[in-house]
PDB file of N, CA and C in Angstrom:
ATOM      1  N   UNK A   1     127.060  24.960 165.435  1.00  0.00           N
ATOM      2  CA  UNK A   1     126.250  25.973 164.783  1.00  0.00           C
ATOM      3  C   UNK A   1     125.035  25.317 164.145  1.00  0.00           C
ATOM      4  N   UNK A   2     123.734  25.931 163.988  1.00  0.00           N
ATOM      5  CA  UNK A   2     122.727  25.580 163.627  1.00  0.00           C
ATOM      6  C   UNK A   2     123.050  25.879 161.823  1.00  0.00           C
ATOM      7  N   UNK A   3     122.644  24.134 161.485  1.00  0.00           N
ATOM      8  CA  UNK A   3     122.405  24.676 159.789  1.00  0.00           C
ATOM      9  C   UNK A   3     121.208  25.335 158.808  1.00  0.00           C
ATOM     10  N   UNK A   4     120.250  25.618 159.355  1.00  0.00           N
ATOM     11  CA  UNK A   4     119.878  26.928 159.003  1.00  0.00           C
ATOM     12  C   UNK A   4     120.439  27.946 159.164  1.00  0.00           C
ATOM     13  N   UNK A   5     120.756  28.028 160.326  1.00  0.00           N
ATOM     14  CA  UNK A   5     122.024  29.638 160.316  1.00  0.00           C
ATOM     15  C   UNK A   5     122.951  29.963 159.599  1.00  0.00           C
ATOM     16  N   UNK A   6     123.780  28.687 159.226  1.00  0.00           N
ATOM     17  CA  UNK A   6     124.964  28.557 158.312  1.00  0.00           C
ATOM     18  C   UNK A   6     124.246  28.507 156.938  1.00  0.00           C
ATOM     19  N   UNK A   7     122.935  28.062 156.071  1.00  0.00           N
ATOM     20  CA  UNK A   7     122.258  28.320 154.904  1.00  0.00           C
ATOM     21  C   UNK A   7     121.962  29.793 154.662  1.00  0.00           C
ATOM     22  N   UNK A   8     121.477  30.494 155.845  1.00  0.00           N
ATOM     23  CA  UNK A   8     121.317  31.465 155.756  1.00  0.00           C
ATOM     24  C   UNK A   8     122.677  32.666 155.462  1.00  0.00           C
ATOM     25  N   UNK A   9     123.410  32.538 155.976  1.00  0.00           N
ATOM     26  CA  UNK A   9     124.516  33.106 155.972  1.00  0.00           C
ATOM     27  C   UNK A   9     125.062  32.850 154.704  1.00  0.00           C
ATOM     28  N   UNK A  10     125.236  31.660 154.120  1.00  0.00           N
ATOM     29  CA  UNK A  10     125.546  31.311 152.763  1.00  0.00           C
ATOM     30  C   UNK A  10     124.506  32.202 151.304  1.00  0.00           C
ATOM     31  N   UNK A  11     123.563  32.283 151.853  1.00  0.00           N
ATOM     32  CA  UNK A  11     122.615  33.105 150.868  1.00  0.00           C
ATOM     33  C   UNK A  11     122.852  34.437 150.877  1.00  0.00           C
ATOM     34  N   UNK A  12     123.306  34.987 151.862  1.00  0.00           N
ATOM     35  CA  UNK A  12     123.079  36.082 151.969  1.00  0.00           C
ATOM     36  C   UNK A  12     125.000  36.799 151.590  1.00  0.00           C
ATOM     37  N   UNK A  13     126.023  35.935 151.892  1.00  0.00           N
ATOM     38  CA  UNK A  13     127.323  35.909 151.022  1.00  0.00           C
ATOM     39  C   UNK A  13     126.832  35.608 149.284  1.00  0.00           C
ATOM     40  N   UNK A  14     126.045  34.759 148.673  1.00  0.00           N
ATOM     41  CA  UNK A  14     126.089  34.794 147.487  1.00  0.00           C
ATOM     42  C   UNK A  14     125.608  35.555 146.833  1.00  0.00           C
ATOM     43  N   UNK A  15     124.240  36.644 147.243  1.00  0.00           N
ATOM     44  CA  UNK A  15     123.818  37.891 146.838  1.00  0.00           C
ATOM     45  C   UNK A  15     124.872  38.868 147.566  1.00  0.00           C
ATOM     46  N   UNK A  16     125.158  38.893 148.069  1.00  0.00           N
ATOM     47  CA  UNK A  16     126.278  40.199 147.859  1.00  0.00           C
ATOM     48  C   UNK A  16     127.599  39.975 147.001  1.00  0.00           C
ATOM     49  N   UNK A  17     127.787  38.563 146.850  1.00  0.00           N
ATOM     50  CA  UNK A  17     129.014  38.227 145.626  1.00  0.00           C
ATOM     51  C   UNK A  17     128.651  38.749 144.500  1.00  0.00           C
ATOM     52  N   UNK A  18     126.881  38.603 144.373  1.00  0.00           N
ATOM     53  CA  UNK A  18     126.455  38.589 142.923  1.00  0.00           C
ATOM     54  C   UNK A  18     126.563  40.270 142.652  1.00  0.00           C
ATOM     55  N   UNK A  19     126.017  40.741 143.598  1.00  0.00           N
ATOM     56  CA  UNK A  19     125.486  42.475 143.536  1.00  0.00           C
ATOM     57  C   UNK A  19     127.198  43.431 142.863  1.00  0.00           C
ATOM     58  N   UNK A  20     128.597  42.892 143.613  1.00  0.00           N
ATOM     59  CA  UNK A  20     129.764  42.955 143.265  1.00  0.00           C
ATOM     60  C   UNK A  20     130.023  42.531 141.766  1.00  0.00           C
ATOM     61  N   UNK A  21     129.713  41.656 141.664  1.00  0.00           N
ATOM     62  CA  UNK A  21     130.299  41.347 139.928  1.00  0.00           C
ATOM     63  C   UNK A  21     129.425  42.066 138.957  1.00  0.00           C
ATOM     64  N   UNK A  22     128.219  42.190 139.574  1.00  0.00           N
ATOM     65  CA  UNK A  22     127.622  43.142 138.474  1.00  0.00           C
ATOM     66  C   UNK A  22     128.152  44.224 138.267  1.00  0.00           C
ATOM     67  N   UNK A  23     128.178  44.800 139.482  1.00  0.00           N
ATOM     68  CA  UNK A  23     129.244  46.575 139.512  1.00  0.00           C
ATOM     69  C   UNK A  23     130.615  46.596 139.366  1.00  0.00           C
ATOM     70  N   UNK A  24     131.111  44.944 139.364  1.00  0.00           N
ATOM     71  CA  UNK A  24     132.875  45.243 138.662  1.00  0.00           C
ATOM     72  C   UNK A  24     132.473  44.971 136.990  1.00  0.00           C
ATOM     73  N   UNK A  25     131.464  44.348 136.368  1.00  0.00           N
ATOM     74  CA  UNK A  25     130.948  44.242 135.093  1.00  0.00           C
ATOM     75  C   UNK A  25     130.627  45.701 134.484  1.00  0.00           C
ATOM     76  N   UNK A  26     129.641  46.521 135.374  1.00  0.00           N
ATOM     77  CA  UNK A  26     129.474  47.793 134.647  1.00  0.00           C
ATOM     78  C   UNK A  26     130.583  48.719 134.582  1.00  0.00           C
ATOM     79  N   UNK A  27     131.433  48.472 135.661  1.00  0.00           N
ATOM     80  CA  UNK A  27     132.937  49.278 135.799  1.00  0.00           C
ATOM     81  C   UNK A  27     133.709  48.996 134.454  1.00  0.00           C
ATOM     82  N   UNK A  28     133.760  47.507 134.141  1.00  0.00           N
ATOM     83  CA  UNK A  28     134.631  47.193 133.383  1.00  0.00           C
ATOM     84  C   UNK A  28     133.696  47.996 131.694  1.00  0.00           C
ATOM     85  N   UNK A  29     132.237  47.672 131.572  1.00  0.00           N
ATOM     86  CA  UNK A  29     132.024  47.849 130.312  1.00  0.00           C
ATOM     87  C   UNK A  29     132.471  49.525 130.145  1.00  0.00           C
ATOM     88  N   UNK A  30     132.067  50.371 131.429  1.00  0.00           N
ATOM     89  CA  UNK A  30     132.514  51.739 130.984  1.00  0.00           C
ATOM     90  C   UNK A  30     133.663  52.367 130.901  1.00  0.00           C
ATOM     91  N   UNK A  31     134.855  51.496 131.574  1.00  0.00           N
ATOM     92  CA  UNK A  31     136.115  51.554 130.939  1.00  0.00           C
ATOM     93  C   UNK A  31     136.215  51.364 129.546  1.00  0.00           C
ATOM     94  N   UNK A  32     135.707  50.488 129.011  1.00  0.00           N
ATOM     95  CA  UNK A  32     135.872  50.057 127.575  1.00  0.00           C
ATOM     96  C   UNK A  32     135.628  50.913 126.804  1.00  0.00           C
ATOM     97  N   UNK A  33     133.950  51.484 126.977  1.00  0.00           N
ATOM     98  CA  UNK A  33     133.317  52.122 126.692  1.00  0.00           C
ATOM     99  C   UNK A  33     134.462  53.613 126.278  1.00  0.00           C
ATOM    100  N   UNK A  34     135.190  54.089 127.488  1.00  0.00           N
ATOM    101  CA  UNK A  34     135.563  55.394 127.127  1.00  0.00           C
ATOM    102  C   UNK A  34     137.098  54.978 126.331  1.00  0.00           C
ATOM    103  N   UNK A  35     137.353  53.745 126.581  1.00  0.00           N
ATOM    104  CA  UNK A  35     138.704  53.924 125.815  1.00  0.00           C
ATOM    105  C   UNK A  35     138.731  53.571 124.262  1.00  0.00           C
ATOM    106  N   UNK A  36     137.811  53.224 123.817  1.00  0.00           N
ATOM    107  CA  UNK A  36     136.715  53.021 122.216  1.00  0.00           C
ATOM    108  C   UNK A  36     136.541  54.549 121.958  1.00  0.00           C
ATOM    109  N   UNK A  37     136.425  55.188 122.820  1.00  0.00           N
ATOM    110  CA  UNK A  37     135.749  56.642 122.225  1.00  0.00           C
ATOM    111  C   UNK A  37     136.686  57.479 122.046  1.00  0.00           C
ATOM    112  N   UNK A  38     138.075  57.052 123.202  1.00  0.00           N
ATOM    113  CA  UNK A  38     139.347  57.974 122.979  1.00  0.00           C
ATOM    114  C   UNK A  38     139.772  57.665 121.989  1.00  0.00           C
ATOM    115  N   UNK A  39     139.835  55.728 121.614  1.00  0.00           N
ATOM    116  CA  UNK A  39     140.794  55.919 120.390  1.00  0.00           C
ATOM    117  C   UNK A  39     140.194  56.142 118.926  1.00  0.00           C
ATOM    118  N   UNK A  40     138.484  56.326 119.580  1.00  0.00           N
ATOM    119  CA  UNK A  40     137.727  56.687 117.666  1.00  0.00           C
ATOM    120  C   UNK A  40     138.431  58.185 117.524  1.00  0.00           C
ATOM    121  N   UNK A  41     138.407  59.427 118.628  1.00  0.00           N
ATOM    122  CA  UNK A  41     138.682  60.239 118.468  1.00  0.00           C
ATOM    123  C   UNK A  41     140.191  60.982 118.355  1.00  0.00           C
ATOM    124  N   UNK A  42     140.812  59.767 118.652  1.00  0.00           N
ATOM    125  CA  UNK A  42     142.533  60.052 118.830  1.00  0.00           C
ATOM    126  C   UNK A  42     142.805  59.652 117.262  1.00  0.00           C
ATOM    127  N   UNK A  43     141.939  58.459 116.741  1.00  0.00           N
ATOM    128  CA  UNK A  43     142.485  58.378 115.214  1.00  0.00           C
ATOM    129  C   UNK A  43     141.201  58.651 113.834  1.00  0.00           C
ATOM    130  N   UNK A  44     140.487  59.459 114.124  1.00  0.00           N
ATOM    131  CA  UNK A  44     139.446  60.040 113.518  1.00  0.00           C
ATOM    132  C   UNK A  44     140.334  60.630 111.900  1.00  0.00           C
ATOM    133  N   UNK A  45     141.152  61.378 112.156  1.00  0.00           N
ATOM    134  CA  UNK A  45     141.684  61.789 110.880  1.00  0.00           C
ATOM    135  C   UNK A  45     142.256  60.659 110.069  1.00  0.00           C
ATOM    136  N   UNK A  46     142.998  59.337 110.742  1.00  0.00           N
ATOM    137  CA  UNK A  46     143.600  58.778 110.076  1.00  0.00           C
ATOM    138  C   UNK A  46     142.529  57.819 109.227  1.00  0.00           C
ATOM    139  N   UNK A  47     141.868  57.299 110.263  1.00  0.00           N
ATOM    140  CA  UNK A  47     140.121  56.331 109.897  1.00  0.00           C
ATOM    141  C   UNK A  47     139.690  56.976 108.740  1.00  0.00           C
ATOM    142  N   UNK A  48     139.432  58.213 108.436  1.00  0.00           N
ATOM    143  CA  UNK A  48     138.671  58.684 107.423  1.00  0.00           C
ATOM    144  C   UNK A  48     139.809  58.813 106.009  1.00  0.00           C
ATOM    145  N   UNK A  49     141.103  59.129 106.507  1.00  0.00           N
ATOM    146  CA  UNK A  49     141.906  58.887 105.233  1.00  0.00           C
ATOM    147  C   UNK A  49     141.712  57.994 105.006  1.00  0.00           C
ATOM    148  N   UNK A  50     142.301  56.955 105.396  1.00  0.00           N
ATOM    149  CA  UNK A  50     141.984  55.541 105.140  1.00  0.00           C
ATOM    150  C   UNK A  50     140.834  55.058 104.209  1.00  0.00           C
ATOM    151  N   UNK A  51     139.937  55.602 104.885  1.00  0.00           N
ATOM    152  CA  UNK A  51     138.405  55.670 104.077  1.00  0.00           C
ATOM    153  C   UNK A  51     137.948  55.790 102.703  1.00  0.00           C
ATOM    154  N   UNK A  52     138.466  57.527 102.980  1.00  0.00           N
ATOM    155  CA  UNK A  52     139.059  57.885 101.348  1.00  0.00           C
ATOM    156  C   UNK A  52     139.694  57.210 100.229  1.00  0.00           C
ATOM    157  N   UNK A  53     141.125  56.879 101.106  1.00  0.00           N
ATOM    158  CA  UNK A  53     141.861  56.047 100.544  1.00  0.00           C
ATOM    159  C   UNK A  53     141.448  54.801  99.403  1.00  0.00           C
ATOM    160  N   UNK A  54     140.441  54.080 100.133  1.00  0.00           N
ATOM    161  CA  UNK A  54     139.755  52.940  99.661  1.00  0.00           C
ATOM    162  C   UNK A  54     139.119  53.422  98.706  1.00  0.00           C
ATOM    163  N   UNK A  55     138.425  54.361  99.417  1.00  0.00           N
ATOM    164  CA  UNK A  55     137.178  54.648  97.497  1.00  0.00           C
ATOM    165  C   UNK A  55     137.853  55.112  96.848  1.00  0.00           C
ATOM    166  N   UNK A  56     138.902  56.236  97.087  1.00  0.00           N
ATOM    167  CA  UNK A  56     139.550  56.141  95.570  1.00  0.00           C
ATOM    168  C   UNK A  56     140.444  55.317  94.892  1.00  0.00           C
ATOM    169  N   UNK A  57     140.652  54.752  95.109  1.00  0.00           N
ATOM    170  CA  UNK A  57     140.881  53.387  94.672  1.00  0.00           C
ATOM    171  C   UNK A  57     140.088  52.308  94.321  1.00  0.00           C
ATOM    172  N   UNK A  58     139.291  52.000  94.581  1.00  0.00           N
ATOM    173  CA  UNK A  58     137.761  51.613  94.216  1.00  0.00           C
ATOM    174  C   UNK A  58     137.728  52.400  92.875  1.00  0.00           C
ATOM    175  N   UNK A  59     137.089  53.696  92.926  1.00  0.00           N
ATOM    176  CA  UNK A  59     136.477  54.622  91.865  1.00  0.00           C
ATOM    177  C   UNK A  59     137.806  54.398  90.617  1.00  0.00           C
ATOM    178  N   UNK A  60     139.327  54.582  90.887  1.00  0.00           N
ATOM    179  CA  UNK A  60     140.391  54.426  89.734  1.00  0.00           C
ATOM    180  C   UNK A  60     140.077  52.918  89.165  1.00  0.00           C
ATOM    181  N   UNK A  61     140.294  52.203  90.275  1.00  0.00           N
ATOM    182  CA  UNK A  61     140.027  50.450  89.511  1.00  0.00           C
ATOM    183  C   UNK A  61     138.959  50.660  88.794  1.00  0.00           C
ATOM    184  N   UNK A  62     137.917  50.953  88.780  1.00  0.00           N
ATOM    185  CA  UNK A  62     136.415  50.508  88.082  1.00  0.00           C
ATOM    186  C   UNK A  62     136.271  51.476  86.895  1.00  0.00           C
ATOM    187  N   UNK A  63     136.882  52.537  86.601  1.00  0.00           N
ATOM    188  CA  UNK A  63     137.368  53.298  85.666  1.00  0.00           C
ATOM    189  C   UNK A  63     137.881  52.730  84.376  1.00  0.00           C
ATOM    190  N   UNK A  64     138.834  51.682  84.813  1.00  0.00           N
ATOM    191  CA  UNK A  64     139.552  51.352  84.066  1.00  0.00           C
ATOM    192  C   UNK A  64     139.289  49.798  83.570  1.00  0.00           C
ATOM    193  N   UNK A  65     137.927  49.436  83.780  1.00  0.00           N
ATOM    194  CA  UNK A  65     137.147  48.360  83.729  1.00  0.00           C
ATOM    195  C   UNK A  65     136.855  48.274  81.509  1.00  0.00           C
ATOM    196  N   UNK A  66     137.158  47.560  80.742  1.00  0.00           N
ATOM    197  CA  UNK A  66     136.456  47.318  79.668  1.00  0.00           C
ATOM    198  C   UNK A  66     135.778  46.605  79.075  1.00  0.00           C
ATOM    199  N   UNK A  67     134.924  46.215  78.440  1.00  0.00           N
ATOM    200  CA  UNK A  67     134.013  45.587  77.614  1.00  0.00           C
ATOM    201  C   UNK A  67     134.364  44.400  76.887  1.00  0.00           C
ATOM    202  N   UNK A  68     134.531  42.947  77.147  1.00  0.00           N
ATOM    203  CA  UNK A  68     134.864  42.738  75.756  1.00  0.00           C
ATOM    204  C   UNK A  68     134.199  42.540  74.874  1.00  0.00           C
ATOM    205  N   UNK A  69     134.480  42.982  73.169  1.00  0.00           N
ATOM    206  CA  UNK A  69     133.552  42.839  72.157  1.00  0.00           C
ATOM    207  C   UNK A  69     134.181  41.822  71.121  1.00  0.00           C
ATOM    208  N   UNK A  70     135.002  40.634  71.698  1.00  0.00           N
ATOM    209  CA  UNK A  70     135.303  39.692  70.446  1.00  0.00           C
ATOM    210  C   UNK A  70     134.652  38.380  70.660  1.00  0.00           C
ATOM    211  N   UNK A  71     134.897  38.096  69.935  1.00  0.00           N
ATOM    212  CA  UNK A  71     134.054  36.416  69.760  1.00  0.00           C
ATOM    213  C   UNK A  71     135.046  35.687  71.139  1.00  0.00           C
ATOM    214  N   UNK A  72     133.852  34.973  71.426  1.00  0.00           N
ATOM    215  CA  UNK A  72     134.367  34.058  72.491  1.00  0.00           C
ATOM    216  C   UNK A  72     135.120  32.561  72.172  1.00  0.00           C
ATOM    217  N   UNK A  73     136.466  32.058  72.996  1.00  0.00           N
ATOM    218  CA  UNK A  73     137.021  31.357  72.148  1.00  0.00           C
ATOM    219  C   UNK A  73     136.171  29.673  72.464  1.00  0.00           C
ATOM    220  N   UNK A  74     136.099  29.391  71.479  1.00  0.00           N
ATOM    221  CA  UNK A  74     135.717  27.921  71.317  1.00  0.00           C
ATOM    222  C   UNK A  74     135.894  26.840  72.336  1.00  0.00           C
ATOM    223  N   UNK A  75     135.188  26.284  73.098  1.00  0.00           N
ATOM    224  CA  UNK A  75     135.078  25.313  73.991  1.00  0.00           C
ATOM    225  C   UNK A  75     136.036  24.215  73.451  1.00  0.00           C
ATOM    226  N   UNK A  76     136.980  23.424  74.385  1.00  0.00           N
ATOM    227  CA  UNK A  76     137.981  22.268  73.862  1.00  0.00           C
ATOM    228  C   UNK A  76     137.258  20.776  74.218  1.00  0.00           C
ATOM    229  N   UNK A  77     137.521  20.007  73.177  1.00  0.00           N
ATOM    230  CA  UNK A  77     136.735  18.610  74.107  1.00  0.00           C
ATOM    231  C   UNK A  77     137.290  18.107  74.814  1.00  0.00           C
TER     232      UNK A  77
END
């Protein structure tokens, strides 16, 4: 076989390898893509309790935050 023929043939297998992984790449990101969106929307109620959850708890802790107003104790040597 002539090796130009066989270069050629080799180029023309590595752009169609390449053209494939791109389209099993976009396959794969839009799988992802929709199964991110099922599970934002499958746990949407719980995410936002949760949410809640935190700030109020946040808002009770910082409530209960006080001042101190006594003398500070003396440095030791």
């Amino acid at each position: 076989m002539n090796t130009k023929h066989v270069s050629r043939r080799l180029r023309r297998f590595l752009k169609a390898n390449e053209a494939v992984s791109a389209l099993e790449y976009a396959i794969l990101v839009g799988v992802v893509t929709v199964a991110v969106g099922a599970a934002i929307v499958a746990f949407s109620g719980q995410i936002g309790d949760a949410i809640s959850g935190i700030g109020n708890t946040v808002t009770n802790t910082g409530s209960g935050i006080t001042t101190f107003t006594g003398t500070p104790p003396s440095p030791t040597p």
